[in-house]
PDB file of N, CA and C in Angstrom:
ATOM      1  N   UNK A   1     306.863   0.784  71.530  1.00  0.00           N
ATOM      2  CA  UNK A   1     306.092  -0.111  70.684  1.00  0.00           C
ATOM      3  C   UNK A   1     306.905  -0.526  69.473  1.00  0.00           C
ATOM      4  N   UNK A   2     306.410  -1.643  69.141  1.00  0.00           N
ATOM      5  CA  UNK A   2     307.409  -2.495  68.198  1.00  0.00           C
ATOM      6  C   UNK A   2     306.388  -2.301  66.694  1.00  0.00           C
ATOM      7  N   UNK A   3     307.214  -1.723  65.397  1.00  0.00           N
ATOM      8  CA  UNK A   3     306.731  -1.774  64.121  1.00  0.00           C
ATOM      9  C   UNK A   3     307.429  -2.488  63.254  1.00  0.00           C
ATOM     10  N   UNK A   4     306.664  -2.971  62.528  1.00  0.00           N
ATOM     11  CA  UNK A   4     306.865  -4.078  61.671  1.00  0.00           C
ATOM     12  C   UNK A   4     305.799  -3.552  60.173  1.00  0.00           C
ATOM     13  N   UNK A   5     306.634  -3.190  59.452  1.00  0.00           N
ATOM     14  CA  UNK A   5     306.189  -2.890  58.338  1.00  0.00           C
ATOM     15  C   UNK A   5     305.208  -1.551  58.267  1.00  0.00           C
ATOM     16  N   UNK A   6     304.103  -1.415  57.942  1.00  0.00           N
ATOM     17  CA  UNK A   6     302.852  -0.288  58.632  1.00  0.00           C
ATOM     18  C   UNK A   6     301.817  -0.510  59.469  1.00  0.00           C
ATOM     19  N   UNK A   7     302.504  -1.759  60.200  1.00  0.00           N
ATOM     20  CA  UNK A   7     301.937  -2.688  61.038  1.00  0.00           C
ATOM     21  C   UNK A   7     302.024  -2.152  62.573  1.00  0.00           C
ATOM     22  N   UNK A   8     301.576  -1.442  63.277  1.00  0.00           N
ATOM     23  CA  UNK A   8     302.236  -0.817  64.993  1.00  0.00           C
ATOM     24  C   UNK A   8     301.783  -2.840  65.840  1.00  0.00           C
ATOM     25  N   UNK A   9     302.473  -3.449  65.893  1.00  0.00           N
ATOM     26  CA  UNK A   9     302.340  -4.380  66.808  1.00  0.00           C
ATOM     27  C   UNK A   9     302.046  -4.771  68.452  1.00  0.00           C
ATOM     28  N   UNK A  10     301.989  -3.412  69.018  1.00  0.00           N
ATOM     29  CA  UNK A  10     302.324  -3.219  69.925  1.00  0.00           C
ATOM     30  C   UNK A  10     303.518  -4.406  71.095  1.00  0.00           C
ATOM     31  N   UNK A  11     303.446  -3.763  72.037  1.00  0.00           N
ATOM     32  CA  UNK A  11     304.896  -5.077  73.189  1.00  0.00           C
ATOM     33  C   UNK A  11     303.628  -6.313  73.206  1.00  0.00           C
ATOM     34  N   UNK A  12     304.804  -7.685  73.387  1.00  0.00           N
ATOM     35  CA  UNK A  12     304.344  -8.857  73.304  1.00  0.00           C
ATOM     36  C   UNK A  12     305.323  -9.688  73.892  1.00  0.00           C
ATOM     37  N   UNK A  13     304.338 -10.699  74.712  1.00  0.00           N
ATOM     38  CA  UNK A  13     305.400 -11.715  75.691  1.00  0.00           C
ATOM     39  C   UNK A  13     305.032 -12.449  75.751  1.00  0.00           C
ATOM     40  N   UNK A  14     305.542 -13.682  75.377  1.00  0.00           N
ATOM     41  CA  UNK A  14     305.229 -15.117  74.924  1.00  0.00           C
ATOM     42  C   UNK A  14     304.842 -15.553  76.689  1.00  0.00           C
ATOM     43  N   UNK A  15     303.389 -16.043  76.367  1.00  0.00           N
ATOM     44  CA  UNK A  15     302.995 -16.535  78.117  1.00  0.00           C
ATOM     45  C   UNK A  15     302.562 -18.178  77.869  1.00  0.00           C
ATOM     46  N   UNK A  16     302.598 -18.790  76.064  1.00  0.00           N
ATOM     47  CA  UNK A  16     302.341 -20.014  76.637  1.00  0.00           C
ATOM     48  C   UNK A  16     302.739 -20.660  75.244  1.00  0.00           C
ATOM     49  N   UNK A  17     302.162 -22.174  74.871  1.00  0.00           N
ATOM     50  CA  UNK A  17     302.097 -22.919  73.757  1.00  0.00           C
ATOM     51  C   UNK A  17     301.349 -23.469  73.539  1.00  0.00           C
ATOM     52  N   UNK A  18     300.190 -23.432  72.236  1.00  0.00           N
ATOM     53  CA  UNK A  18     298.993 -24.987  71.815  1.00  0.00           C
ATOM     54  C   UNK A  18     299.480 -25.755  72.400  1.00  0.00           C
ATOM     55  N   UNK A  19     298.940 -26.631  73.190  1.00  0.00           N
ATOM     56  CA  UNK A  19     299.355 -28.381  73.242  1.00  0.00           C
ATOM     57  C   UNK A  19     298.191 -28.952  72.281  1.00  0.00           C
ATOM     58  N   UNK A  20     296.640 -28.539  72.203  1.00  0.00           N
ATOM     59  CA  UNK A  20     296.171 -29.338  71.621  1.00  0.00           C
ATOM     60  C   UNK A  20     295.120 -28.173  71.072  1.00  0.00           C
ATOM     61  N   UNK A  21     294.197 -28.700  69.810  1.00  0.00           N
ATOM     62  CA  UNK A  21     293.128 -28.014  69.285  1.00  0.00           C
ATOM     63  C   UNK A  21     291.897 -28.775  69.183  1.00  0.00           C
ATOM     64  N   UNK A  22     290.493 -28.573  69.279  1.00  0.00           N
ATOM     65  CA  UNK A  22     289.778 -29.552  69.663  1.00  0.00           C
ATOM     66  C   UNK A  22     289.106 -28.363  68.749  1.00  0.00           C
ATOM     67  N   UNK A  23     288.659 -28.678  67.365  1.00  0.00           N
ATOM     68  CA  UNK A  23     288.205 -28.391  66.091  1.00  0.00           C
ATOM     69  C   UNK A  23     286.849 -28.440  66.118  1.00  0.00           C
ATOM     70  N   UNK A  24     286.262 -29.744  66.827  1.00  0.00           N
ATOM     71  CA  UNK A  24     284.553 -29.623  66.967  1.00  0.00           C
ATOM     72  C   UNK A  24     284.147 -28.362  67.890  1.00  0.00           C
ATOM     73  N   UNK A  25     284.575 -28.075  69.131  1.00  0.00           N
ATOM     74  CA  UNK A  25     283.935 -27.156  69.758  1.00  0.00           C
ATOM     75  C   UNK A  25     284.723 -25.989  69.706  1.00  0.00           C
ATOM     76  N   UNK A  26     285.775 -25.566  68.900  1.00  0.00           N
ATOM     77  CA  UNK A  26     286.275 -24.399  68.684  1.00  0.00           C
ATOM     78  C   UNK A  26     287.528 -24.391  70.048  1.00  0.00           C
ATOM     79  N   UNK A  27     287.964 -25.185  70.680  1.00  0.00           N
ATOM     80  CA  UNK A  27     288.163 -24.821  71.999  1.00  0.00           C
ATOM     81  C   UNK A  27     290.309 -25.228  71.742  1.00  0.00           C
ATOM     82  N   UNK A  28     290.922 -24.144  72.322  1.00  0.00           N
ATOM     83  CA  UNK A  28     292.346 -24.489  72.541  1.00  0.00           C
ATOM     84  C   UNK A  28     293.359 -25.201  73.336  1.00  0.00           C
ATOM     85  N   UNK A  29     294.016 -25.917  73.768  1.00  0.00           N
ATOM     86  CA  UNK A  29     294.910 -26.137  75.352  1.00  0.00           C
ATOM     87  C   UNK A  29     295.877 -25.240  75.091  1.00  0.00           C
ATOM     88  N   UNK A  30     296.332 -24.800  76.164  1.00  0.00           N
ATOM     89  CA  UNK A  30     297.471 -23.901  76.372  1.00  0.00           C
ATOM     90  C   UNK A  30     298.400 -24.304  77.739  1.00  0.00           C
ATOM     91  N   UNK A  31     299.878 -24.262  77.275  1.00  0.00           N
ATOM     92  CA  UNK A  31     300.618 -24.885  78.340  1.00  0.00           C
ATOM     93  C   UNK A  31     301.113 -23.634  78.532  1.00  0.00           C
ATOM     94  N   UNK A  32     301.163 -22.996  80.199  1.00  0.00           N
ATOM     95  CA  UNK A  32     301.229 -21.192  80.002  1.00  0.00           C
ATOM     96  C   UNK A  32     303.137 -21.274  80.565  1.00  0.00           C
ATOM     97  N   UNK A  33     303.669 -20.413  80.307  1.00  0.00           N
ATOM     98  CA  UNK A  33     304.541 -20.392  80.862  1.00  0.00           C
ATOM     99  C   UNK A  33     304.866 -18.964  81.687  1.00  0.00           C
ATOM    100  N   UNK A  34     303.715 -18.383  82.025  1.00  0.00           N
ATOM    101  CA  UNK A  34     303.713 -17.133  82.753  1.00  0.00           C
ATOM    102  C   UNK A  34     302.010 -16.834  82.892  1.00  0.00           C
ATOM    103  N   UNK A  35     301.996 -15.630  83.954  1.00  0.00           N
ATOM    104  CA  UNK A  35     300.255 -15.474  83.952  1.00  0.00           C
ATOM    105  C   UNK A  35     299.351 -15.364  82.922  1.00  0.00           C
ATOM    106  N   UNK A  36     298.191 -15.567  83.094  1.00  0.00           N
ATOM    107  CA  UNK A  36     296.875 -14.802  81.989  1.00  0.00           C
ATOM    108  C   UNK A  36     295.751 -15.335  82.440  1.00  0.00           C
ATOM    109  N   UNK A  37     295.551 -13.812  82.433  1.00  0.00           N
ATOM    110  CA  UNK A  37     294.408 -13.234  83.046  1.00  0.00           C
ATOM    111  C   UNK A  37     293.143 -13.467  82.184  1.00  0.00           C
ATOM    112  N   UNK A  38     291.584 -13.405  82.674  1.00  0.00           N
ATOM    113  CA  UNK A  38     290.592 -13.655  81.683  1.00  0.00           C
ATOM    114  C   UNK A  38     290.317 -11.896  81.235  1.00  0.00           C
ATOM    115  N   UNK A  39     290.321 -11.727  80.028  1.00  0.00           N
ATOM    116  CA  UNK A  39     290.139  -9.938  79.787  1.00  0.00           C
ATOM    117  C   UNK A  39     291.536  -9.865  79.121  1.00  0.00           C
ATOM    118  N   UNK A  40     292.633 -10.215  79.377  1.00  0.00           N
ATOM    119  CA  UNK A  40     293.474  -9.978  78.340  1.00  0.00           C
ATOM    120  C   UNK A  40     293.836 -10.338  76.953  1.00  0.00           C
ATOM    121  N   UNK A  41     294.374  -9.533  76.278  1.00  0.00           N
ATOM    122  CA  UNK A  41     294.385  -9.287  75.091  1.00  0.00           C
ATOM    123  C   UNK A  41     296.093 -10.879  74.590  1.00  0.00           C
ATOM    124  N   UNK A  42     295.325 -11.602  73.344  1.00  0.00           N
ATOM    125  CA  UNK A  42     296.650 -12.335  73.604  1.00  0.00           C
ATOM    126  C   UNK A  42     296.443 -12.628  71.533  1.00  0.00           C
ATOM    127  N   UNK A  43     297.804 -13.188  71.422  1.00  0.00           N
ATOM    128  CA  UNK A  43     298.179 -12.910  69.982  1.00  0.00           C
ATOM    129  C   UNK A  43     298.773 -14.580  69.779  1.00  0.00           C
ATOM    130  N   UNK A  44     298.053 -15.250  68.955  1.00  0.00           N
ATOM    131  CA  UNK A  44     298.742 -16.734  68.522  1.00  0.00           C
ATOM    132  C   UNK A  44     299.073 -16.995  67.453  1.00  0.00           C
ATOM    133  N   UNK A  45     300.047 -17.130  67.432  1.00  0.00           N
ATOM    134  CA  UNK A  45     301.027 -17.270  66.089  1.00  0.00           C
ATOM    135  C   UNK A  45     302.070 -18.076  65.619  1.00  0.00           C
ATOM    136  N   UNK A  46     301.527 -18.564  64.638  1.00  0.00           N
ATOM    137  CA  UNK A  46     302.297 -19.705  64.390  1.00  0.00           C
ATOM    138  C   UNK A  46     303.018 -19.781  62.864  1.00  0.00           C
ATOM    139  N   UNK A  47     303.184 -20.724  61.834  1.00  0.00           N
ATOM    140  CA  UNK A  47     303.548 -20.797  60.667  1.00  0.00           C
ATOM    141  C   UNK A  47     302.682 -20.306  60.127  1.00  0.00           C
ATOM    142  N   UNK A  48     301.331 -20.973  59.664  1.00  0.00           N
ATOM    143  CA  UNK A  48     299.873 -20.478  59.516  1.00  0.00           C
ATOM    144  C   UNK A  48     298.656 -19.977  59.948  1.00  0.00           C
ATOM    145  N   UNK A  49     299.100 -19.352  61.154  1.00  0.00           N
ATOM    146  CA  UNK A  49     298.434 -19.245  62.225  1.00  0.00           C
ATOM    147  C   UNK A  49     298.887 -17.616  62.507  1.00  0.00           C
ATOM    148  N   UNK A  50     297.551 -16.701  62.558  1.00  0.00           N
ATOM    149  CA  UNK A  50     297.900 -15.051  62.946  1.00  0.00           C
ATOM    150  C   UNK A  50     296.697 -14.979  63.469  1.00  0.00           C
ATOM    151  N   UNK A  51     296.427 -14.896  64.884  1.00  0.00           N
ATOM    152  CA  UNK A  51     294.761 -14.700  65.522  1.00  0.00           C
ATOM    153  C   UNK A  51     295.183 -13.569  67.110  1.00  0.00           C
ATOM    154  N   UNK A  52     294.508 -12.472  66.706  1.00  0.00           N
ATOM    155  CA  UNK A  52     294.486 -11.720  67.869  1.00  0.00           C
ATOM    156  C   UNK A  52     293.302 -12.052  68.451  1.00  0.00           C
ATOM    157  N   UNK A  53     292.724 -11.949  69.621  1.00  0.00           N
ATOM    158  CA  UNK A  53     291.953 -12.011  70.540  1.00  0.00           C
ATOM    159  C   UNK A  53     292.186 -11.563  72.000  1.00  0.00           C
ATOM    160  N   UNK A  54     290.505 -10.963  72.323  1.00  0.00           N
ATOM    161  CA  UNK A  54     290.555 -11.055  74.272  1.00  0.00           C
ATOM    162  C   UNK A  54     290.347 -12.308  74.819  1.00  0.00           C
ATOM    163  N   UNK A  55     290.642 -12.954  76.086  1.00  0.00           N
ATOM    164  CA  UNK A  55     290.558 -14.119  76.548  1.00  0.00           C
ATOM    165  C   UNK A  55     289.105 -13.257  77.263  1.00  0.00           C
ATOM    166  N   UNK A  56     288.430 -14.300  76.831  1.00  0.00           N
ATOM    167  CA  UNK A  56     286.897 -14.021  77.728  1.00  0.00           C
ATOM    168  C   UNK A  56     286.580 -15.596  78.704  1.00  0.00           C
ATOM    169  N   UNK A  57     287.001 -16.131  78.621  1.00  0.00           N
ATOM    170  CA  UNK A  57     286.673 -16.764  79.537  1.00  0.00           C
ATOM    171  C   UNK A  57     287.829 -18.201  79.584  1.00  0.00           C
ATOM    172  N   UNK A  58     288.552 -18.689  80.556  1.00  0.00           N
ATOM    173  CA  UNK A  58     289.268 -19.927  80.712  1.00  0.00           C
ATOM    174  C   UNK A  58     288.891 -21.141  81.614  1.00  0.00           C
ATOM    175  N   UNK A  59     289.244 -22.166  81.456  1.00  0.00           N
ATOM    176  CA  UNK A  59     288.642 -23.445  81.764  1.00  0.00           C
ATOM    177  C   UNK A  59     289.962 -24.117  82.394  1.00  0.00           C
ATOM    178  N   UNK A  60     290.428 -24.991  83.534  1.00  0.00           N
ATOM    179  CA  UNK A  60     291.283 -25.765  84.095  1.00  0.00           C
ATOM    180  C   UNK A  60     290.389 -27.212  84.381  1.00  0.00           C
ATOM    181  N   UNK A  61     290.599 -28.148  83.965  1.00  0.00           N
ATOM    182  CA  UNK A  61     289.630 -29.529  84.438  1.00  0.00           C
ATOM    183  C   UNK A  61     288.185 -29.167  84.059  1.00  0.00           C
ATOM    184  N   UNK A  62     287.656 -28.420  83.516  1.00  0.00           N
ATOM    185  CA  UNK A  62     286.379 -27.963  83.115  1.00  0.00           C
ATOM    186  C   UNK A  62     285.540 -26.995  84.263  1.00  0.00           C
ATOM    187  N   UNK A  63     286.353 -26.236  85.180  1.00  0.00           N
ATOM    188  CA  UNK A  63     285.925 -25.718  86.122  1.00  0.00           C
ATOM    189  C   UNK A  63     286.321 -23.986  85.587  1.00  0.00           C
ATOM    190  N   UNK A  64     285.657 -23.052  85.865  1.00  0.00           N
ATOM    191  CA  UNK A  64     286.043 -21.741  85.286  1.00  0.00           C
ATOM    192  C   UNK A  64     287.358 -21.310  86.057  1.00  0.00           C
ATOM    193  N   UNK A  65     288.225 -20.586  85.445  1.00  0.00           N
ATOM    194  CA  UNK A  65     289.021 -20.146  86.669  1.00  0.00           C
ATOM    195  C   UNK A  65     289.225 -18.487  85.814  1.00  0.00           C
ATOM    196  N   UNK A  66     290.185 -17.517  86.895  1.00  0.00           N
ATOM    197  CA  UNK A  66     289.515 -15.956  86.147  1.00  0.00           C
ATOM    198  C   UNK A  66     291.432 -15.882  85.854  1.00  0.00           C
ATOM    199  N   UNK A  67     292.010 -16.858  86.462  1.00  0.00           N
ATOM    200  CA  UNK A  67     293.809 -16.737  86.247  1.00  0.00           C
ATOM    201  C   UNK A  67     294.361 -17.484  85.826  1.00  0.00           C
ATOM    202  N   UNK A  68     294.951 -17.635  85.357  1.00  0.00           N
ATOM    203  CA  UNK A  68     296.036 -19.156  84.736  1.00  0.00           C
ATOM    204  C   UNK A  68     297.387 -18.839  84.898  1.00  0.00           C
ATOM    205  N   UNK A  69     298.588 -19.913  85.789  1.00  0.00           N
ATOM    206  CA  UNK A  69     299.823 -19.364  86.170  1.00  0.00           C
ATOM    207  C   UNK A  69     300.476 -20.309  85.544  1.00  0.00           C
ATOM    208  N   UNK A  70     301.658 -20.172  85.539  1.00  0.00           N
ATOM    209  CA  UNK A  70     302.942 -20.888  84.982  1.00  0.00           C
ATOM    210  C   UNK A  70     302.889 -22.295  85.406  1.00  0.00           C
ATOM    211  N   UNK A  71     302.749 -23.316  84.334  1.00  0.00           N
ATOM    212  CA  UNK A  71     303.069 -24.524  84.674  1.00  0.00           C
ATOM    213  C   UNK A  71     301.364 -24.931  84.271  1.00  0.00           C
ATOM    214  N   UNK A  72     300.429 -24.726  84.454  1.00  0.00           N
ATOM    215  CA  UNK A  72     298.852 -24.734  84.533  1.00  0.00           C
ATOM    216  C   UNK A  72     298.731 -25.314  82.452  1.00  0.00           C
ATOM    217  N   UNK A  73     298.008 -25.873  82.045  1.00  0.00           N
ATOM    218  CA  UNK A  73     297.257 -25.989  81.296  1.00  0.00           C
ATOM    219  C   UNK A  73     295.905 -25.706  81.100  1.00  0.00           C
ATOM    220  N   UNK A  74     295.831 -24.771  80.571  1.00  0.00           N
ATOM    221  CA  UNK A  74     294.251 -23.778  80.433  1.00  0.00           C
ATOM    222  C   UNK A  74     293.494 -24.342  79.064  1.00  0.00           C
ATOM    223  N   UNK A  75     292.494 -24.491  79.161  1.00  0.00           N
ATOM    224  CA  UNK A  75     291.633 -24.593  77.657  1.00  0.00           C
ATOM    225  C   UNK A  75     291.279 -22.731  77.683  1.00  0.00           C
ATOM    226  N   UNK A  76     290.691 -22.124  76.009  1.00  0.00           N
ATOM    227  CA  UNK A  76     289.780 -20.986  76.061  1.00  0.00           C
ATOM    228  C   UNK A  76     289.129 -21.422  74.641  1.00  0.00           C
ATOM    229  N   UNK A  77     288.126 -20.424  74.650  1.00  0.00           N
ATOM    230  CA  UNK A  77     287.688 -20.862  73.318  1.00  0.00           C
ATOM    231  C   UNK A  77     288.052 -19.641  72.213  1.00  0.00           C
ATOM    232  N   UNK A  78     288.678 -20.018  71.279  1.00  0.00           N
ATOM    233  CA  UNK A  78     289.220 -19.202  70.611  1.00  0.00           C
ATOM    234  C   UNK A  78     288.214 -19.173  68.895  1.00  0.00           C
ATOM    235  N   UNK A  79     288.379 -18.223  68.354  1.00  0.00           N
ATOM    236  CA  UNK A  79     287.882 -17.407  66.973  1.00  0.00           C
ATOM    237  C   UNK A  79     287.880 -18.548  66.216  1.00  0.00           C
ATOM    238  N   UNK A  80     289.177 -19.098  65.706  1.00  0.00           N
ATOM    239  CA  UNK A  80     289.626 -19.563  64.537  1.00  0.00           C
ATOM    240  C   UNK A  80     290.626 -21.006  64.557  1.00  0.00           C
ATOM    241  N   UNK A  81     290.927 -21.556  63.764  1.00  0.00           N
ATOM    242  CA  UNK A  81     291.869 -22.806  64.047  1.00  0.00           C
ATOM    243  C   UNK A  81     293.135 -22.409  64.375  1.00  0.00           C
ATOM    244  N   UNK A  82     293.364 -23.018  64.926  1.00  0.00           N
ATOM    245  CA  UNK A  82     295.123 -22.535  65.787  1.00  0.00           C
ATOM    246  C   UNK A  82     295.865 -24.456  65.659  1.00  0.00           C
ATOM    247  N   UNK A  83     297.116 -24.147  65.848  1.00  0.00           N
ATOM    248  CA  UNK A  83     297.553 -25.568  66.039  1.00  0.00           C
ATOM    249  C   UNK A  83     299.011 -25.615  66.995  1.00  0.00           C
ATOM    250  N   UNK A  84     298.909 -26.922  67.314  1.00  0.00           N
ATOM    251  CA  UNK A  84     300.016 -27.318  68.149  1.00  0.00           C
ATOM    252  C   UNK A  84     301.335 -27.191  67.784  1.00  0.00           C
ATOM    253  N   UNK A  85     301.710 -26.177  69.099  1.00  0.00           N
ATOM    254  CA  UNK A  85     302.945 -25.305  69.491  1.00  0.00           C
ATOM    255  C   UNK A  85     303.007 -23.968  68.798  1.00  0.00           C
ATOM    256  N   UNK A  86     301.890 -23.367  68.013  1.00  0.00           N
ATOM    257  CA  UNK A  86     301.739 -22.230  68.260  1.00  0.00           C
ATOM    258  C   UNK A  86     302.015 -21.211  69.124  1.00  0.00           C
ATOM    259  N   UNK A  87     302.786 -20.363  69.037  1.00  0.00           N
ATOM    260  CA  UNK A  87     303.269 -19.509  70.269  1.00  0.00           C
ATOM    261  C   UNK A  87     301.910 -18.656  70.896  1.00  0.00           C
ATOM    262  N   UNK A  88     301.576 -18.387  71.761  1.00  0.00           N
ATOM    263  CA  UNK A  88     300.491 -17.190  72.862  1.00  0.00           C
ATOM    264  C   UNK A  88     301.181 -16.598  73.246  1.00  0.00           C
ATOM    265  N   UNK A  89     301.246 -15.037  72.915  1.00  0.00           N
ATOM    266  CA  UNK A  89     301.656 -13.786  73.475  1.00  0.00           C
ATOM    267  C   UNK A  89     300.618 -13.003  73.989  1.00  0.00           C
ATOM    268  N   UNK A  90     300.641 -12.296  75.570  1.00  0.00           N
ATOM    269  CA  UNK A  90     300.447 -11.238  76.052  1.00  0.00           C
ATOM    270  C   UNK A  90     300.687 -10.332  75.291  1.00  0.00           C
ATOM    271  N   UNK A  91     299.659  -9.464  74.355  1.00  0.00           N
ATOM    272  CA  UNK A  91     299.893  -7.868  73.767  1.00  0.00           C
ATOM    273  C   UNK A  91     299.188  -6.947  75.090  1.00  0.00           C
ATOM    274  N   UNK A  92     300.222  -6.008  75.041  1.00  0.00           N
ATOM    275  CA  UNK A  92     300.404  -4.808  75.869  1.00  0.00           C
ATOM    276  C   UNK A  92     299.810  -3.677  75.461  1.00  0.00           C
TER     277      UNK A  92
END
């Protein structure tokens, strides 16, 4: 596990990027560049941007899906404002 200050961060692997933020309904795009799963734990971070969260539920064309693979653009609905090209990491 990776520490950073008195911070335990745990391992983290960049699985995607904001493409877009849609501010009225809280909701993210994500361009993935590896799996994610619905239930995992993911970390977005950007300049101004520090938001941990579980993915509880993902969207492809507005249809539910429970996986999202490399190359895929996923919406989820996330906590807080995030913005475009924000990094998404898989925490371990």
């Amino acid at each position: 596990m990776k520490t950073i200050g008195a911070f335990n961060m745990g391992e983290k692997k960049q699985v995607g990027i904001i493409t877009r933020y849609f501010h009225k309904i809280g909701v993210a795009a994500i361009m993935l560049e590896d799996t994610l799963d619905v239930g995992n734990k993911i970390s977005i971070e950007g300049a101004t941007t520090n938001l941990e969260m579980n993915v509880d539920s993902m969207q492809v064309d507005r249809a539910e899906i429970q996986s999202g693979t490399k190359g895929q653009e996923i919406a989820i609905k996330v906590a807080d404002r995030v913005r475009e090209n924000d990094a998404v990491y898989l925490v371990e």
